[in-house]
Protein backbone atom coordinates (compact mmCIF):
# COMPACT_ATOMS: atom_id res chain seq x y z
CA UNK A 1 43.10 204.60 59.30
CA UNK A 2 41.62 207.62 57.22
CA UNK A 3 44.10 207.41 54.71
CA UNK A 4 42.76 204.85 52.12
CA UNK A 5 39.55 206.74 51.44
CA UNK A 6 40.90 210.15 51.64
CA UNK A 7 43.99 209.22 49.67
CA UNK A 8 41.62 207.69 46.79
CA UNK A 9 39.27 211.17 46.96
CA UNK A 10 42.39 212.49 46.20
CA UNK A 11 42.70 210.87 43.35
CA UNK A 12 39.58 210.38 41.71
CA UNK A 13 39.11 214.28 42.16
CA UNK A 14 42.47 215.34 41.93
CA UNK A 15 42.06 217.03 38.66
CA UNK A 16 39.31 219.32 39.47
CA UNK A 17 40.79 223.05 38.69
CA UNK A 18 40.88 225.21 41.54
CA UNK A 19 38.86 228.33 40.32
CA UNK A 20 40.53 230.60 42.79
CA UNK A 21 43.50 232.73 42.11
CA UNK A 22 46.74 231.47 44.25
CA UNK A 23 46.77 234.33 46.38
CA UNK A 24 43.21 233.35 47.62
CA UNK A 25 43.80 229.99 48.05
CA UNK A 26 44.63 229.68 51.88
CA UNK A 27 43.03 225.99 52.12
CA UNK A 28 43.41 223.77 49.66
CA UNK A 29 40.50 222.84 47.18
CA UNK A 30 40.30 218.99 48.09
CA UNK A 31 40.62 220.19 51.75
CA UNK A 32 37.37 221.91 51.14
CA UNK A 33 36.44 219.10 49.40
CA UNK A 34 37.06 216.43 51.62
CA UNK A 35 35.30 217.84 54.47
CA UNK A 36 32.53 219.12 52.89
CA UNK A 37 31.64 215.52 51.54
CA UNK A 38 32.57 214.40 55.03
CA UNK A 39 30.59 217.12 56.86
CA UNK A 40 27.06 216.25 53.90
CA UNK A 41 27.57 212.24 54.87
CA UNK A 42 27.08 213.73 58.72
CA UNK A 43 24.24 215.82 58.15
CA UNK A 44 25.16 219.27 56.56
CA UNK A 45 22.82 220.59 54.51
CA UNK A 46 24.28 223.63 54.22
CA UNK A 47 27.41 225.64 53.96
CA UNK A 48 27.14 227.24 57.94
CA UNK A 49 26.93 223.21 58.40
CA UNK A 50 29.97 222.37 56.54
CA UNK A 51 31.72 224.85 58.43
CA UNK A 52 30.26 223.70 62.05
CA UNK A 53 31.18 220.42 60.96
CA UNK A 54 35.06 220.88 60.45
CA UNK A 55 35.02 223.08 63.86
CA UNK A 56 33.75 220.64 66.13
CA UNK A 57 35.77 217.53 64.19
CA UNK A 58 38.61 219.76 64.08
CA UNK A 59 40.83 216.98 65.77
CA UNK A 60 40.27 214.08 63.78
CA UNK A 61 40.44 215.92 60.15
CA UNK A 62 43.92 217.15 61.31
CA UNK A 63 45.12 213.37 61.21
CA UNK A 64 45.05 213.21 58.08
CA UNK A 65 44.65 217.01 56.51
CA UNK A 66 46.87 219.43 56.64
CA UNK A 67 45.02 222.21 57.55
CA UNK A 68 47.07 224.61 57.52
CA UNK A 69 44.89 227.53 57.90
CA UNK A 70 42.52 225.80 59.96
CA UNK A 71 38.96 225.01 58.88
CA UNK A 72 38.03 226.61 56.17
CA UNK A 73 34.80 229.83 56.88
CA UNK A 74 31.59 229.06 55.31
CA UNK A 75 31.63 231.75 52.75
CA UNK A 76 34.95 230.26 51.54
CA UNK A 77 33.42 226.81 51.13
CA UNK A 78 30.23 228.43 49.45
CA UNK A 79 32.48 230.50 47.23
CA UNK A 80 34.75 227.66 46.20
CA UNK A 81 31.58 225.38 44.93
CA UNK A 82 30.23 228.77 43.46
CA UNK A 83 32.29 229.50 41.00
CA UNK A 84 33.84 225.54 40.78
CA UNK A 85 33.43 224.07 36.89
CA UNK A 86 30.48 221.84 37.68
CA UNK A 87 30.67 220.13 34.31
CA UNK A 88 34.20 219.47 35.60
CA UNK A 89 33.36 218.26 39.10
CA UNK A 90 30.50 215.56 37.22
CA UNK A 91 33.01 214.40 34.98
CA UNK A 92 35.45 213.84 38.16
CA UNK A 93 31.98 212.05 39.72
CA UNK A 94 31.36 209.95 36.46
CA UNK A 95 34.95 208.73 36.66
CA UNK A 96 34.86 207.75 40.30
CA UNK A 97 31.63 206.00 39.85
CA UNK A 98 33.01 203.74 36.47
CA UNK A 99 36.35 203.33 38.30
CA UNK A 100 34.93 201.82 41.29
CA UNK A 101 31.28 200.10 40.67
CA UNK A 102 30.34 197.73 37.95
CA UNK A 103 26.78 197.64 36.46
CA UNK A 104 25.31 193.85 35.65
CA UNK A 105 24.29 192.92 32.64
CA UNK A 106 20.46 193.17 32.74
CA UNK A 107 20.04 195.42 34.82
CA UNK A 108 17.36 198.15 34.92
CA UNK A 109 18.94 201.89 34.92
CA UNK A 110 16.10 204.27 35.35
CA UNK A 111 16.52 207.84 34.18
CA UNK A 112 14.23 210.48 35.51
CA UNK A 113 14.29 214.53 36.16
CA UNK A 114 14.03 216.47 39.52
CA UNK A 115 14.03 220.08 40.11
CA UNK A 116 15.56 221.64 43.26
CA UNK A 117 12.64 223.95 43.99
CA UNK A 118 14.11 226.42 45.98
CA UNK A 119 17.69 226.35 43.79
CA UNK A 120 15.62 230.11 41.93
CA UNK A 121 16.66 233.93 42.42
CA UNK A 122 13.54 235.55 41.75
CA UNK A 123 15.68 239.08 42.03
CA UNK A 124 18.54 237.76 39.27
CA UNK A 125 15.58 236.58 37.26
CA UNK A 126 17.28 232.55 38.11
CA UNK A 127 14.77 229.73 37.52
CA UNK A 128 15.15 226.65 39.54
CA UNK A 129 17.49 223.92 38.61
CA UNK A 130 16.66 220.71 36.88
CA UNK A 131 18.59 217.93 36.96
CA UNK A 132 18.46 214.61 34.94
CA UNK A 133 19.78 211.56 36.74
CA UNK A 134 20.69 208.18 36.09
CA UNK A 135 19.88 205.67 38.41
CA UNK A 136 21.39 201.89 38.79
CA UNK A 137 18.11 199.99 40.97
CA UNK A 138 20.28 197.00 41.41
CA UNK A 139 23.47 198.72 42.75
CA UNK A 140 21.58 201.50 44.73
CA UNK A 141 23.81 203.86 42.28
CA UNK A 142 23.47 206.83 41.17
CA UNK A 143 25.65 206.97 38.40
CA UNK A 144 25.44 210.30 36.27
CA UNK A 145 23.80 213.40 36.55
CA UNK A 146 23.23 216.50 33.97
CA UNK A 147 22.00 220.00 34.22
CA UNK A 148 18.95 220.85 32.22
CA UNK A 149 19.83 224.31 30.61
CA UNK A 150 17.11 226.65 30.65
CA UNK A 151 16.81 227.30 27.11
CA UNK A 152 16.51 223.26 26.62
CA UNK A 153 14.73 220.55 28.05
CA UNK A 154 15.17 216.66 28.56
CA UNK A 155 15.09 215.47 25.49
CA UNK A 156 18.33 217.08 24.75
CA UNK A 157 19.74 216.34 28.12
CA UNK A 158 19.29 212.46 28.76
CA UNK A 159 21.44 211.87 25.28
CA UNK A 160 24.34 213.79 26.72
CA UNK A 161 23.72 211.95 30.16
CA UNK A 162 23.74 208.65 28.03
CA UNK A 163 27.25 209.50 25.92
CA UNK A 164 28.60 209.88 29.64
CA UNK A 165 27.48 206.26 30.84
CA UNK A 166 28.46 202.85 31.09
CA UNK A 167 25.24 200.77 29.84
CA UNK A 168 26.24 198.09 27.58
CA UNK A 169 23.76 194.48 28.60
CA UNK A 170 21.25 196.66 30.75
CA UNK A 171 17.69 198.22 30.14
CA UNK A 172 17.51 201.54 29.94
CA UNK A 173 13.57 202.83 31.60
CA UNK A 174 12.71 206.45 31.03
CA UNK A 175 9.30 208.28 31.41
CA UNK A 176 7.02 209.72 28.80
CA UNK A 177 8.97 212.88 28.39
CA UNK A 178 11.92 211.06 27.31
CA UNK A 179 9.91 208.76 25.00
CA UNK A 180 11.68 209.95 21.81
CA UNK A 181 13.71 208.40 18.71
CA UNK A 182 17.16 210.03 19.52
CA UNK A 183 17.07 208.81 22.72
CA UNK A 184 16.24 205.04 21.85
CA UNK A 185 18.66 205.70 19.13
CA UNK A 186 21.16 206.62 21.86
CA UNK A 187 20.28 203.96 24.12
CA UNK A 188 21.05 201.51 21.09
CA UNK A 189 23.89 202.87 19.84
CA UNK A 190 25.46 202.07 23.63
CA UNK A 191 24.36 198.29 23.34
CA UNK A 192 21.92 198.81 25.88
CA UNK A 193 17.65 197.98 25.64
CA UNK A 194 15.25 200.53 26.30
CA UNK A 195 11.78 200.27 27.99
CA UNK A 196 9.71 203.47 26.88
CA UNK A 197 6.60 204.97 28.74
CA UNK A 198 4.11 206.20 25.95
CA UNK A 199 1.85 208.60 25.96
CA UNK A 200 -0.33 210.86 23.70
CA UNK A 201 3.26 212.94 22.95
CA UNK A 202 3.13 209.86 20.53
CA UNK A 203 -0.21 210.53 18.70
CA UNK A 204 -0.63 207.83 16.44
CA UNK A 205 1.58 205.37 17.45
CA UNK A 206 -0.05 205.96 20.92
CA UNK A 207 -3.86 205.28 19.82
CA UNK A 208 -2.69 202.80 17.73
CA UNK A 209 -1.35 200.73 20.81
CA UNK A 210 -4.35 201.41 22.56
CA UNK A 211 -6.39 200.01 20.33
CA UNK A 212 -4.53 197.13 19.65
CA UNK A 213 -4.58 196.02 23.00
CA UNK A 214 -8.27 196.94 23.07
CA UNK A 215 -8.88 194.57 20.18
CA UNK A 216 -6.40 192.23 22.27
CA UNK A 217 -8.13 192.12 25.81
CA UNK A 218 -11.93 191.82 23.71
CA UNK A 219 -10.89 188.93 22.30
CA UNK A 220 -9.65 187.28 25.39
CA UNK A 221 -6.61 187.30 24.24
CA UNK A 222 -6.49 185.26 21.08
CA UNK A 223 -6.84 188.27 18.35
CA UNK A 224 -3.03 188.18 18.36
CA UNK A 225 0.50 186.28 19.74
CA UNK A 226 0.81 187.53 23.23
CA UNK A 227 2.72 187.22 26.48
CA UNK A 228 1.02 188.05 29.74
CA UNK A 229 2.93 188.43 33.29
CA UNK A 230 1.27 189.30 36.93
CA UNK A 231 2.19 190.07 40.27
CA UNK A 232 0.79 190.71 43.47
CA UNK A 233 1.84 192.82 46.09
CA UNK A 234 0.82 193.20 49.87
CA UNK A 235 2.06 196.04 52.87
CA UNK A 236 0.26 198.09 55.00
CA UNK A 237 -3.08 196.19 54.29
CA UNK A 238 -2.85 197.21 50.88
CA UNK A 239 -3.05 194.63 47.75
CA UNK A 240 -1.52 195.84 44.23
CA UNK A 241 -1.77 194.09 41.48
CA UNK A 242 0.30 194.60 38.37
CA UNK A 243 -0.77 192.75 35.15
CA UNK A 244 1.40 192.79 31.91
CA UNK A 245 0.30 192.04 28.32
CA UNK A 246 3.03 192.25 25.51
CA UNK A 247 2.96 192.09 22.26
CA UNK A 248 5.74 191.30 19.88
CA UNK A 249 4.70 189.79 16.91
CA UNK A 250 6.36 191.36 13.93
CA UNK A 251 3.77 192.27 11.86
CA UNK A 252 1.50 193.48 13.91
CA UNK A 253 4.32 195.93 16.04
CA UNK A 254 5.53 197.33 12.30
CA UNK A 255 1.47 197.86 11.14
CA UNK A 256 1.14 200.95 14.17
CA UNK A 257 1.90 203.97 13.00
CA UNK A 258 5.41 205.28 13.30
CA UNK A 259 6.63 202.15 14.39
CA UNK A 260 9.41 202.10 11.76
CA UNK A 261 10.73 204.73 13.08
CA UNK A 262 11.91 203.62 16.12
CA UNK A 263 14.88 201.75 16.56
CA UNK A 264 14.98 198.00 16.98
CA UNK A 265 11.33 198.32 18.32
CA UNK A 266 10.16 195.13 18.82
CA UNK A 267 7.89 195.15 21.92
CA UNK A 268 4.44 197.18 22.84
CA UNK A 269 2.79 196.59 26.42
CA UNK A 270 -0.16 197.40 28.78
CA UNK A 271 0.82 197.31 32.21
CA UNK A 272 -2.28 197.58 34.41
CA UNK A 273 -2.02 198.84 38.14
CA UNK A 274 -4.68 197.42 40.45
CA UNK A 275 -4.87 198.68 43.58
CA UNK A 276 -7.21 198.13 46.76
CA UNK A 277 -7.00 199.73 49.65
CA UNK A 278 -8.01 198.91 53.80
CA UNK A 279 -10.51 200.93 53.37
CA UNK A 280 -11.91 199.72 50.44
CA UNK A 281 -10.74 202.35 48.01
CA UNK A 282 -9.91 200.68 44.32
CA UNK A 283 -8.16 202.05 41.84
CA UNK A 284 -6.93 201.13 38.41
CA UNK A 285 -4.28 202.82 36.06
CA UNK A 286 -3.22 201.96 32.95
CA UNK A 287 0.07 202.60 31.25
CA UNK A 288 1.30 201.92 27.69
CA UNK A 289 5.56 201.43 26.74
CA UNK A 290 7.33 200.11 23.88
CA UNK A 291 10.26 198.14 23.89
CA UNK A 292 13.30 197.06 22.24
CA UNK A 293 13.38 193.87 24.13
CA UNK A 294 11.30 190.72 22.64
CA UNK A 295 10.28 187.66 24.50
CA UNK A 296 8.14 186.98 27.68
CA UNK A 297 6.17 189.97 29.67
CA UNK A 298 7.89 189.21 32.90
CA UNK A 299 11.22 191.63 32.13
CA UNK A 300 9.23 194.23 30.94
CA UNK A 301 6.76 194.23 33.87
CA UNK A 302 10.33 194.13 35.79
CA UNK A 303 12.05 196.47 34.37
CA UNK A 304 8.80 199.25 34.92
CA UNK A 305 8.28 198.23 38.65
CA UNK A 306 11.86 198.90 38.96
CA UNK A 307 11.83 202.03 37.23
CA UNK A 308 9.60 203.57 40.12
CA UNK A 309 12.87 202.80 42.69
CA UNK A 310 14.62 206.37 41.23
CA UNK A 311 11.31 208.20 42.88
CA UNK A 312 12.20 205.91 46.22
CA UNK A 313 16.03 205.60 46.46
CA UNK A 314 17.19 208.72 45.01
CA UNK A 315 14.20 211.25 44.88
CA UNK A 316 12.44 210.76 48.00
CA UNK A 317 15.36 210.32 49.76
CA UNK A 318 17.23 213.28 48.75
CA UNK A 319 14.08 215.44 49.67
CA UNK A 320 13.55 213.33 53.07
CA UNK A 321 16.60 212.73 54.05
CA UNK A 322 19.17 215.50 52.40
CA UNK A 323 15.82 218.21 52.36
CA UNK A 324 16.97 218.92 48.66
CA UNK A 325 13.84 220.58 47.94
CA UNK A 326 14.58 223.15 51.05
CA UNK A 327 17.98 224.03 50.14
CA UNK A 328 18.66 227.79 49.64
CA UNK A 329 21.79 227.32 48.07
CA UNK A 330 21.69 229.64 44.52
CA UNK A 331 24.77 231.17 43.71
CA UNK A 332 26.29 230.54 40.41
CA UNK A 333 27.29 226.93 40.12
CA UNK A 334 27.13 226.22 43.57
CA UNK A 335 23.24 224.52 43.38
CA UNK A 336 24.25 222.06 40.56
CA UNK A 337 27.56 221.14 42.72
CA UNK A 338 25.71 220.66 46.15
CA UNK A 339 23.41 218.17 44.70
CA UNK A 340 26.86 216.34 43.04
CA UNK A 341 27.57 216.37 46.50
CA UNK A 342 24.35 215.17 47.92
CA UNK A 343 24.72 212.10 44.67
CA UNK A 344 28.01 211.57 46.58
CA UNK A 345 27.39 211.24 50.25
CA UNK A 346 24.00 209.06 49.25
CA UNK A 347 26.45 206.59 47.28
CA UNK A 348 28.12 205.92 49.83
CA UNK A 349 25.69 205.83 52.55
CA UNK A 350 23.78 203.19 50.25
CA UNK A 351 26.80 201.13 49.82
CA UNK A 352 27.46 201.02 53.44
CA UNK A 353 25.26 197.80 54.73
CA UNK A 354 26.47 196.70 58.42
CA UNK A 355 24.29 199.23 59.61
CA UNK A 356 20.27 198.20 58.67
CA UNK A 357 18.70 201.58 59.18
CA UNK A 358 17.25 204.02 56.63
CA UNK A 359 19.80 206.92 55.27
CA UNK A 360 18.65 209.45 57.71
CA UNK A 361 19.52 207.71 60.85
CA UNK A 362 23.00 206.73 58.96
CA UNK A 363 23.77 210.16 58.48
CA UNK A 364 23.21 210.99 62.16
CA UNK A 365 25.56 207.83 63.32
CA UNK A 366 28.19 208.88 61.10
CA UNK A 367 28.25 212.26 62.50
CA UNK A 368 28.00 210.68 66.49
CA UNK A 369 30.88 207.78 65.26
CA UNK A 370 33.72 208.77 63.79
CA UNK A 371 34.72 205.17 63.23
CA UNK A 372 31.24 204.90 61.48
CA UNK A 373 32.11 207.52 59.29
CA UNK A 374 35.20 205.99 58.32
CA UNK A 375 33.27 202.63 57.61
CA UNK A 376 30.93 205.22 55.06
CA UNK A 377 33.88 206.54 53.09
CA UNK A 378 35.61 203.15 52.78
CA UNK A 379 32.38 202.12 50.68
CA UNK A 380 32.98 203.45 47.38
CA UNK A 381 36.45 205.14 47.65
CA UNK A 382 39.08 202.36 47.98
C-alpha cells in the first residue's frame, strides 16, 4: 500500500549523492530520507524526533524499507543532512514539484524572504539563515526555495530562484526589497507579469507616483485615465477595506522618472488599506506598486491581497505549526536542508484535503493514523 509514494520518492530523489564514504554508509541515504520526511509530516521537529519516530513505527517502515541496520541514530540522520549538497537536494525538490503540480495561467506567485532565527552559531561566528521562497497562492505550493549567501542579499537571490521556476502566464508579486530592474527583467524574460511594491528605494520614480496620484485623487479623479477597484472585508468584527486606483495611460506612466527603465512597465497603483476595528480603532495605510500588467484595477488589487497568503500559508505556518523560528538545527548544511524538508512535508499536508483541519492538527493525525499518513504522501508523490 506504501509502495506508490515511497517508490516515486525514490525516484524524484534518487539522484541525490550520498556524501558519506561507503564504509559509513550502514543505512541507506533515501532510507534516511524517507523517514525523516515521514517522521517531519508526523511532527518531528528535530533530529532526536526523527529518530523516535522510526523507533516507535519501526513495524510499518519495515514493509516497505529494508532496514537493514535498523533505524537509523539521530546523529547519523543529523550528519547525513549536514554535510548533504543542499543545492543538490533543492534541485531534486524543484524537479519533484514541476514533475508533479502544474501552475495556472494567471496565477499570483508571491516571492518573499524569511530568516530561521535561531539557524546562527554565535561561537563559529554563523549568522542566521535566510531563505527566499516562492510561493504558488492558488495551488497552496511552495515551489522553489534559495539560500541567501551572506555576502549577498535578495536582489541577487530571487533571479536565481526565478531561472529555477516554472512561471510562464502568471504574476509574479514581490515586496519592496525586490523592487528592482533585473528582477522585472527576469520575471519578463520567463513570460511571466510582475506586480512590484514601491517604495522610497525608488527615489524619483517613487515621489513621482505619489504625486501623481495626489494630483489624481484632488481632482476626483478626472486629472487623468484611471481604473479604480474596491473590496470589503468582514471577520472577527473587523471591516477592511481595500481601494485600488491604477493608472496606465501611456504618457503619463513614461513622464515619471525612471520609468523607461523598467521593463514593459505599463501600470502604477495606490492601493489603500482601510481598516476599523470592534473597538473603534481606524487605521489607514497606503501602498504604491508598478506593474507590467495594463487594464482594469481589479487584478492588480488581486494579485497584492494575494501576495499577503506567503506570510499566512507558508510563513506563519512554518513558525506555528513546524516552530521554524525555534529550531536549533546549525550544522553545516543541515539548516538550509531541514527547512527543504519542512517545504516538503507542508506540500503535502496542503495538498491533502479529506481532512478539514489546520496543518497542525494534520500533522498530529498522521502521526496517530498510519493509514492517514499514507493518504499525506499519496498527495504529491504519485
Amino acid at each position: 500500500m506504501a509502495s506508490q509514494p515511497i517508490a516515486a520518492i525514490f525516484e524524484h530523489f534518487g539522484p541525490l549523492k550520498d556524501p558519506r564514504i561507503d564504509r559509513t554508509k550502514r543505512h541507506s541515504l533515501l532510507d534516511i530520507l524517507v523517514i525523516t520526511v515521514c517522521a517531519i509530516i508526523c511532527g518531528a521537529d528535530t533530529w532526536v524526533d526523527v529518530e523516535e519516530f522510526g523507533k516507535a513505527k519501526r513495524r510499518w517502515l519495515k514493509t516497505f524499507l529494508d532496514l537493514p541496520n535498523d533505524i537509523p541514530s539521530h546523529d547519523t540522520v543529523g550528519d547525513v543532512f549536514a554535510r548533504l549538497d543542499a543545492d543538490h537536494f533543492q534541485d531534486c525538490f524543484l524537479n519533484w514539484i514541476q514533475a508533479v503540480s502544474v501552475v495556472t495561467q494567471g496565477q499570483v506567485v508571491a516571492i518573499d524572504g524569511k530568516t530561521l532565527r535561531r539557524s546562527h552559531d554565535r561561537t563559529l561566528g554563523k549568522n542566521a539563515i535566510h531563505m527566499v521562497s516562492a510561493w504558488a497562492t492558488h495551488n497552496q505550493l511552495v515551489l522553489g526555495q534559495v539560500k541567501i549567501d551572506e555576502k549577498s542579499n535578495e536582489i541577487t537571490a530571487i533571479p536565481a530562484l526565478l531561472q529555477a521556476l516554472s512561471v510562464a502566464g502568471c504574476i509574479v508579486t514581490i515586496d519592496a526589497m525586490g523592487c528592482h530592474k533585473s528582477i522585472a527583467q527576469t520575471i519578463v524574460a520567463h513570460d511571466a507579469d510582475y506586480v512590484l511594491a514601491l517604495k522610497d528605494n525608488q527615489g524619483r520614480l517613487y515621489e513621482d507616483v505619489q504625486l501623481l496620484f495626489a494630483d489624481l485623487l484632488d481632482s476626483g479623479g478626472r486629472a487623468f485615465p484611471s481604473a479604480y477597484a474596491e473590496t470589503v472585508e468582514k471577520g472577527h468584527g473587523r471591516v477592511e477595506t481595500r481601494r485600488c486606483w491604477t493608472i496606465s495611460d501611456t504618457a503619463c506612466v513614461q513622464a515619471l522618472r525612471g520609468a523607461s527603465q523598467w521593463p514593459q512597465l505599463q501600470t502604477v497603483a495606490m492601493i489603500q488599506a482601510e481598516r476599523v476595528t470592534p473597538s473603534g480603532l481606524h487605521t489607514l495605510e497606503t501602498r504604491y506598486y508598478i506593474a507590467s500588467l495594463g487594464g482594469p484595477a481589479r487584478p492588480i488589487l488581486d494579485a497584492t491581497r494575494s501576495h499577503w497568503g506567503i506570510e499566512n500559508g507558508l510563513h506563519w505556518v512554518l513558525d506555528v505549526a513546524f516552530r521554524e523560528d525555534e529550531s536549533r538545527v546549525r550544522k553545516a548544511h543541515a539548516p538550509q536542508n531541514f527547512a527543504i524538508l519542512r517545504h516538503i512535508a507542508l506540500n503535502l499536508l496542503k495538498q491533502e484535503t479529506t481532512a478539514t483541519i489546520g496543518v497542525k492538527a494534520k500533522r498530529l493525525k498522521a502521526g496517530w493514523d498510519e493509514a492517514y499518513l499514507l493518504k499525506v504522501l499519496a498527495g504529491l508523490f504519485k
